[in-house]
C-alpha atoms as a PDB file:
ATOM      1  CA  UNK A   1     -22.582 -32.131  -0.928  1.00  0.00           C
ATOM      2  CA  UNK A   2     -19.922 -31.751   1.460  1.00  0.00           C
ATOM      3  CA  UNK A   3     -17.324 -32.744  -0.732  1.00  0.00           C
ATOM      4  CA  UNK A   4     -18.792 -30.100  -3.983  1.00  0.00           C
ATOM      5  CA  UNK A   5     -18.883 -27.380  -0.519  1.00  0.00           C
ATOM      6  CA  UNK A   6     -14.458 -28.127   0.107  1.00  0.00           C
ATOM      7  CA  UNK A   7     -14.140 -28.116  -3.482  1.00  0.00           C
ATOM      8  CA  UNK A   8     -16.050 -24.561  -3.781  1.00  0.00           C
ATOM      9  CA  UNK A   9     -14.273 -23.384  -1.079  1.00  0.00           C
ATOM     10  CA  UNK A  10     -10.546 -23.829  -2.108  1.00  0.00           C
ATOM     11  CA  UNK A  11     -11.262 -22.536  -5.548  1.00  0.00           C
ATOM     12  CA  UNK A  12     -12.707 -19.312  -3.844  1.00  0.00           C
ATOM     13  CA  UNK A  13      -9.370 -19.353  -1.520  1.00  0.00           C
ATOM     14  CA  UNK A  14      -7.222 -19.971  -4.815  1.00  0.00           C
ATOM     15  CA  UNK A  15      -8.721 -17.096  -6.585  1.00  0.00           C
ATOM     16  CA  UNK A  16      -8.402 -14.558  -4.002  1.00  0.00           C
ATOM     17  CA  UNK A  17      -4.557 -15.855  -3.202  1.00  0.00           C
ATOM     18  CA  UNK A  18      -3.396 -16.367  -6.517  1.00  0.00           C
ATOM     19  CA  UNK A  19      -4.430 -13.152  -8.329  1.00  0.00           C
ATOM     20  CA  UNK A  20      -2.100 -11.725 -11.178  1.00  0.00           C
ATOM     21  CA  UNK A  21      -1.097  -8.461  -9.506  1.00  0.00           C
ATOM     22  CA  UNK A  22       1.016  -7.182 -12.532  1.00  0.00           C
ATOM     23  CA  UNK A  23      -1.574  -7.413 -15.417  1.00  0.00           C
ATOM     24  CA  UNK A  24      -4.830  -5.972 -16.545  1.00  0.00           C
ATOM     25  CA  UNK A  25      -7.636  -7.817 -17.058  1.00  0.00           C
ATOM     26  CA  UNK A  26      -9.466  -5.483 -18.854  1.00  0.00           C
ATOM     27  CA  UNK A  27     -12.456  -6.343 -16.596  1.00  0.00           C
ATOM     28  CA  UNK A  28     -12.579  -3.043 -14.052  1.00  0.00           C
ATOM     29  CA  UNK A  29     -15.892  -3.807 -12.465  1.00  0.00           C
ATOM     30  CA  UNK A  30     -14.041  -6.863 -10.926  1.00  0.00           C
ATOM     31  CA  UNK A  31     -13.478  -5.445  -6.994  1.00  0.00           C
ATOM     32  CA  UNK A  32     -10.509  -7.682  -6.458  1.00  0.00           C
ATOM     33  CA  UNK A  33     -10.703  -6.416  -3.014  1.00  0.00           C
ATOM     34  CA  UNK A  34      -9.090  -9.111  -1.129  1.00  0.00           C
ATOM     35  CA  UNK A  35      -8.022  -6.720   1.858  1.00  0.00           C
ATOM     36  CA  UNK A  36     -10.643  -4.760   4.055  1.00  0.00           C
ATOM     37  CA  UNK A  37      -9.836  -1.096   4.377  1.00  0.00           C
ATOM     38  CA  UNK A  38      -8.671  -1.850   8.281  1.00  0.00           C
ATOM     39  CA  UNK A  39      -6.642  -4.704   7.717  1.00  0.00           C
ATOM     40  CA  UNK A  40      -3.299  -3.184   9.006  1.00  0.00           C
ATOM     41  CA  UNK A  41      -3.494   0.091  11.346  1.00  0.00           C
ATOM     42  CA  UNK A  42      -0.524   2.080  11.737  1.00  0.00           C
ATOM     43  CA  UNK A  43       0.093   5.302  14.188  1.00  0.00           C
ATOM     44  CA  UNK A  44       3.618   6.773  14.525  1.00  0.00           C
ATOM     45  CA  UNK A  45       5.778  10.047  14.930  1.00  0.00           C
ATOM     46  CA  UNK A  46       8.521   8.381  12.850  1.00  0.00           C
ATOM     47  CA  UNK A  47       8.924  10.089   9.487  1.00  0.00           C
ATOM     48  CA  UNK A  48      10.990   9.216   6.116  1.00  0.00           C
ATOM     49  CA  UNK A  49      14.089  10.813   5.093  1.00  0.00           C
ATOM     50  CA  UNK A  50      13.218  13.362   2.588  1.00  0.00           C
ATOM     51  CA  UNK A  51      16.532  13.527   0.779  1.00  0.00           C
ATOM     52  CA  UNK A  52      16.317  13.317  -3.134  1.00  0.00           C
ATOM     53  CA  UNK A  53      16.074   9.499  -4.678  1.00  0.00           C
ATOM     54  CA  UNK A  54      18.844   9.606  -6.575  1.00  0.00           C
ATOM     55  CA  UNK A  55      19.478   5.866  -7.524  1.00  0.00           C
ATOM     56  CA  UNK A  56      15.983   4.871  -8.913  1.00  0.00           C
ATOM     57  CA  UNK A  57      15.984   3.125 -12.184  1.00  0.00           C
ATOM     58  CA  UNK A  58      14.353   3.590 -14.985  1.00  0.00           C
ATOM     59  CA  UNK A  59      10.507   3.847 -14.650  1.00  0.00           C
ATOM     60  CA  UNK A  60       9.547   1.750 -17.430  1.00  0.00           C
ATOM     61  CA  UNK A  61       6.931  -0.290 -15.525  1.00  0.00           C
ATOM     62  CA  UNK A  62       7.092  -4.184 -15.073  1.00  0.00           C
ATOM     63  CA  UNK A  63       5.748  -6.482 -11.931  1.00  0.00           C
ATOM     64  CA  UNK A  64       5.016  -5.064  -8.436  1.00  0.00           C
ATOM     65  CA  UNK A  65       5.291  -8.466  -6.144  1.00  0.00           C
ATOM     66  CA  UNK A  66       2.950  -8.518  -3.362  1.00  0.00           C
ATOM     67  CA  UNK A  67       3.971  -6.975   0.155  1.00  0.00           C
ATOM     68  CA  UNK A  68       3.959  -4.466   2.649  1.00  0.00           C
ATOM     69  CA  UNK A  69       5.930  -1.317   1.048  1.00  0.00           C
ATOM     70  CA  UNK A  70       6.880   1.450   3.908  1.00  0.00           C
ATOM     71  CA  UNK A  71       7.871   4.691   2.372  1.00  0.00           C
ATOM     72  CA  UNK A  72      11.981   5.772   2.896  1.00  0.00           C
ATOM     73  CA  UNK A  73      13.058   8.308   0.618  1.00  0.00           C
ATOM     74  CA  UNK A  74      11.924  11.212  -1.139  1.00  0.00           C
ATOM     75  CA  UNK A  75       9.575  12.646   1.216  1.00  0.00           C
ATOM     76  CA  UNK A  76       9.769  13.251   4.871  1.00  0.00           C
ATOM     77  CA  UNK A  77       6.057  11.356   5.836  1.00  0.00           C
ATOM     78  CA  UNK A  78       4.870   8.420   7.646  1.00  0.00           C
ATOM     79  CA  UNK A  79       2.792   6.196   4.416  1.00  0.00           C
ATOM     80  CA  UNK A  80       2.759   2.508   3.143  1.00  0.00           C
ATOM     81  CA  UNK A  81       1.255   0.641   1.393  1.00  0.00           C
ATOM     82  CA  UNK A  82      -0.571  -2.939   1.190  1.00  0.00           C
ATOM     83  CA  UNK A  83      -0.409  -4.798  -2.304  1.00  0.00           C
ATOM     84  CA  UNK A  84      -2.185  -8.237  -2.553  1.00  0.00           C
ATOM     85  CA  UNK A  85      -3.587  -9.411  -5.999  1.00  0.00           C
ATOM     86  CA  UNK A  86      -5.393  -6.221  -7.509  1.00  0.00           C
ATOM     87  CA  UNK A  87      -6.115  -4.692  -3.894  1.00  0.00           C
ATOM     88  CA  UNK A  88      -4.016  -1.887  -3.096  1.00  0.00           C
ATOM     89  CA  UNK A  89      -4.406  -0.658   0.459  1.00  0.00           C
ATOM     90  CA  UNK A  90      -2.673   3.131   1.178  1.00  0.00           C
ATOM     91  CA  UNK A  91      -1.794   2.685   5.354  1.00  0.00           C
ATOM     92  CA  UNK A  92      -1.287   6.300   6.625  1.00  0.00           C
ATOM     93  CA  UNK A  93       0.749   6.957   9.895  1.00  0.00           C
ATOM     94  CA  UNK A  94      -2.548   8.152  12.128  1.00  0.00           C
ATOM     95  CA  UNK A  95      -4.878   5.031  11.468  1.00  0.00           C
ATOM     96  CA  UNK A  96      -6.358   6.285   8.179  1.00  0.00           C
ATOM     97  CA  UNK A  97      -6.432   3.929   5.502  1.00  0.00           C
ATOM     98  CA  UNK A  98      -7.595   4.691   1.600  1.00  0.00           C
ATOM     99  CA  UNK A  99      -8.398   0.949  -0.014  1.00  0.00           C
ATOM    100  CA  UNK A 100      -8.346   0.350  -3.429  1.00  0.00           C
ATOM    101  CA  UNK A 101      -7.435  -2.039  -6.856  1.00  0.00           C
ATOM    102  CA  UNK A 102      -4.678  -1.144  -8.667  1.00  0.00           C
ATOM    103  CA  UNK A 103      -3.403  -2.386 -11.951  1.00  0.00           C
ATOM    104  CA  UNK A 104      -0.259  -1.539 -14.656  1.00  0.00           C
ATOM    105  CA  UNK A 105      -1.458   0.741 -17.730  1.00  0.00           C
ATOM    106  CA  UNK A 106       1.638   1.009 -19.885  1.00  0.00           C
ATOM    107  CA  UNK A 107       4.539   2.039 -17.479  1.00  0.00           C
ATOM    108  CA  UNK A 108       2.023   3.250 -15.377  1.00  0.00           C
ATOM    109  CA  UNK A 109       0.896   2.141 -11.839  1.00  0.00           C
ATOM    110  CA  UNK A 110      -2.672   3.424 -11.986  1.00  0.00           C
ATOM    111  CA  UNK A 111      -4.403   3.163  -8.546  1.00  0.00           C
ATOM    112  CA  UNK A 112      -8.382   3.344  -8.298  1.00  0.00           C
ATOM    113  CA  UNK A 113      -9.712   4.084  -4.766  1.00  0.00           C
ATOM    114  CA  UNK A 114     -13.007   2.866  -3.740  1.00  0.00           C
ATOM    115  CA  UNK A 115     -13.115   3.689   0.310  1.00  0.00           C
ATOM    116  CA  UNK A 116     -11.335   5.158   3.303  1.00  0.00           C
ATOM    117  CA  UNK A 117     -11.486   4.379   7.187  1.00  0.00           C
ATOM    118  CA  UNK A 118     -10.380   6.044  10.384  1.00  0.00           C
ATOM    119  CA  UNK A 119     -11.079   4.576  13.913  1.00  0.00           C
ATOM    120  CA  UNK A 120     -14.496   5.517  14.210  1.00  0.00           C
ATOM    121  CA  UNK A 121     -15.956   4.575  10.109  1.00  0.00           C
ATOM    122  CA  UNK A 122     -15.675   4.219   6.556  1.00  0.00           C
ATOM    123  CA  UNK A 123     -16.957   6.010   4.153  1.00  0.00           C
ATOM    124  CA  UNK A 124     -16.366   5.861   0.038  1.00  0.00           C
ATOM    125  CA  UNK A 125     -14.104   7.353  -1.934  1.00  0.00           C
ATOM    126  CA  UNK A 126     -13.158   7.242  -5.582  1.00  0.00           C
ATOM    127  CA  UNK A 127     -10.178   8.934  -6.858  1.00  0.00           C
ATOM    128  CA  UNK A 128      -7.703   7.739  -9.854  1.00  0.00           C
ATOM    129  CA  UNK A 129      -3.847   8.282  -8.954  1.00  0.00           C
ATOM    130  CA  UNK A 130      -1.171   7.491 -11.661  1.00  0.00           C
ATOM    131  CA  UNK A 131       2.265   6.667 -11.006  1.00  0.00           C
ATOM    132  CA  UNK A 132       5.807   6.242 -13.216  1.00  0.00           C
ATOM    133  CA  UNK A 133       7.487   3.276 -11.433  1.00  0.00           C
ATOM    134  CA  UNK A 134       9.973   0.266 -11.218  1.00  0.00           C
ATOM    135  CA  UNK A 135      10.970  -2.360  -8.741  1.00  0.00           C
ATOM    136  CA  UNK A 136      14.123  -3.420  -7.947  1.00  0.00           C
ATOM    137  CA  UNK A 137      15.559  -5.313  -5.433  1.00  0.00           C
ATOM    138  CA  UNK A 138      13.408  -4.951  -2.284  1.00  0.00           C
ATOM    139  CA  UNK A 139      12.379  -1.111  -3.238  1.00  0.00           C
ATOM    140  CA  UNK A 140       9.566   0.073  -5.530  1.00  0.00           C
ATOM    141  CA  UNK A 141      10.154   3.671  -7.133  1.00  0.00           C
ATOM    142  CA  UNK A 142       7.188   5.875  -7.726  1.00  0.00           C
ATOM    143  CA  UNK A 143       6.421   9.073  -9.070  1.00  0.00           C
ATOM    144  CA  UNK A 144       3.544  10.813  -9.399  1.00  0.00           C
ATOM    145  CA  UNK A 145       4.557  12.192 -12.651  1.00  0.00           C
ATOM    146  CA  UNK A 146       1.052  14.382 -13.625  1.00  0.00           C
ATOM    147  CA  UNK A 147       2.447  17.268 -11.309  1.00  0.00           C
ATOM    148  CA  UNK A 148       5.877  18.553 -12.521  1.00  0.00           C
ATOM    149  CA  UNK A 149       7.290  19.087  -9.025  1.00  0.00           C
ATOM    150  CA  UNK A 150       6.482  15.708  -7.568  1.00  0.00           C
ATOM    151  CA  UNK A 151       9.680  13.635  -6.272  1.00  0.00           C
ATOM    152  CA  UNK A 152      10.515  10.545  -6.703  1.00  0.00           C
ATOM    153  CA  UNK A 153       9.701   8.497  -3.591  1.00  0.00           C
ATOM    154  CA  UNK A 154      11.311   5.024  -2.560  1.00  0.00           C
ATOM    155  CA  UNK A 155       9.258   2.524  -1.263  1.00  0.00           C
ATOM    156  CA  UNK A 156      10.896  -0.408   0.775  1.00  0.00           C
ATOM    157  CA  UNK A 157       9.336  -3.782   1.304  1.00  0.00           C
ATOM    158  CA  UNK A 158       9.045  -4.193   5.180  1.00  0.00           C
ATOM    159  CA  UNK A 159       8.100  -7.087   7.363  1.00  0.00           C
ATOM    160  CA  UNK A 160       6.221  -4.646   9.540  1.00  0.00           C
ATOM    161  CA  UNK A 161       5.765  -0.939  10.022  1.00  0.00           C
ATOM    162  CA  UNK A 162       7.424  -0.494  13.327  1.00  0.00           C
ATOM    163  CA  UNK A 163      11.128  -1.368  12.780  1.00  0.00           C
ATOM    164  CA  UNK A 164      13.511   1.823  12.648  1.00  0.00           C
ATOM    165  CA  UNK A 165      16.375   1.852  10.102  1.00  0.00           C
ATOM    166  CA  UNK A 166      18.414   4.865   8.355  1.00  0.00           C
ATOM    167  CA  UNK A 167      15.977   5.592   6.549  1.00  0.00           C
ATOM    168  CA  UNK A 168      12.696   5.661   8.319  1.00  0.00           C
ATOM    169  CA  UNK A 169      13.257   6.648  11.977  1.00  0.00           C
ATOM    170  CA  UNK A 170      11.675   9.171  14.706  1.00  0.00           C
ATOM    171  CA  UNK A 171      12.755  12.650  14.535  1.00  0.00           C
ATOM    172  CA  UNK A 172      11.062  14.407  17.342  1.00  0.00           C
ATOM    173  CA  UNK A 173      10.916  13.718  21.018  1.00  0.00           C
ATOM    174  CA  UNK A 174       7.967  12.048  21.439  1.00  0.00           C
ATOM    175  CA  UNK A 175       8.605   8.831  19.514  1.00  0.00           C
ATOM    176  CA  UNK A 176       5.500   6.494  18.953  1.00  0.00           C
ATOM    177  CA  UNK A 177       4.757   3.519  16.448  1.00  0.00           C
ATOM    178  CA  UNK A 178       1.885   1.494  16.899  1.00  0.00           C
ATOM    179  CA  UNK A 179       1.169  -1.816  14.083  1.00  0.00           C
ATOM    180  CA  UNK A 180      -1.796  -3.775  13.988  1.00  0.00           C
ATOM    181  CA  UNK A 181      -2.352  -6.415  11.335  1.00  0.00           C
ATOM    182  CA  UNK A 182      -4.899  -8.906  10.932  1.00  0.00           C
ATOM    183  CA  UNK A 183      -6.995  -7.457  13.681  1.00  0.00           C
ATOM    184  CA  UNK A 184      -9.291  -3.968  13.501  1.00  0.00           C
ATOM    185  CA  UNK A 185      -7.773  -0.668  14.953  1.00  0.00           C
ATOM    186  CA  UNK A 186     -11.626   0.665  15.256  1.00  0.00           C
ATOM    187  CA  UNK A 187     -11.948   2.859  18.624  1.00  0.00           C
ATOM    188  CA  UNK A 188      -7.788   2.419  18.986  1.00  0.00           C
ATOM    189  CA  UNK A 189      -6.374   5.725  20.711  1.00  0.00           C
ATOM    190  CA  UNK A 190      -3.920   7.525  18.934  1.00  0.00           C
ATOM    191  CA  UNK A 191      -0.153   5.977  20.074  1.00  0.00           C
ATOM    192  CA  UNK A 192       1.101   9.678  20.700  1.00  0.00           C
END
């Protein structure tokens, strides 16, 4: 019995680790959920530079790898986002998190949310977003192409949140970033 338990164990392990983040299933009732809607907190002042992308590729599509993707360029904010199998995690800057699955539709990136969470609760919410994008080198190029006047934004793939480059940096005088991962930011005070 013991042995049947390990056995039932690493193939539940396997199948939330190893799930094909770049391909449709066709089966959308599957959650694929493998984050929780708290599992990285984030609280900052720093912003993104909001100059034009003007190097993106083509957005034709093709394989998102998983990772932590901070947004740099296109749009002076404070977002990432979590990718792991089919979960998607959005990470805003003042602990407020939208979870989700995502999956490729064409050249699309077509993100389904299911909940968001704050310090104090979560609460559902379901909302479709559709994106034009491509990946290339450590950088994943989106663009919410349904409104016309929607930039292009560059995404960089980040070890953590908290690490200033060009790019991503604080702007004001009261500079703050605050990262929590792997541990719940519920009842955490605001880092500013």
């Amino acid at each position: 019995m013991k042995a049947m338990t390990r056995h039932l164990v690493v193939l539940s392990l396997l199948a939330v680790g190893c799930g094909a983040s770049n391909e449709d299933d066709g089966d959308d009732t599957s959650p694929g959920t493998a984050l929780a809607c708290d599992a990285v907190g984030w609280c900052t002042s720093w912003d993104s530079d909001k100059r034009p992308v003007t190097d993106a590729p083509a957005l034709k599509g093709g394989a998102i790898p998983d990772g932590l993707y901070r947004l740099e360029r296109g749009s002076e904010d404070a977002r990432a986002m979590l990718i792991k199998g089919r979960s998607v995690l959005k990470v805003n800057s003042l602990y407020f998190n939208i979870l989700g699955t995502w999956k490729v539709e064409g050249s699309r990136m077509v993100i389904t949310t299911t909940s968001t969470c704050n310090q104090t609760d979560e609460e559902p919410f379901k909302e479709t977003f559709r994106y034009a994008f491509a990946f290339k080198g450590d950088t994943l190029y989106l663009h919410e192409d349904e409104f016309e006047d929607m930039p292009i934004e560059a995404w960089r793939k980040v070890d953590q949140l908290c690490e200033e480059n060009a790019s991503f940096n604080c702007k004001v005088s009261n500079c703050a970033c605050s990262y929590v991962s792997n541990s719940s930011f519920k009842d955490k005070e605001m880092c500013f």
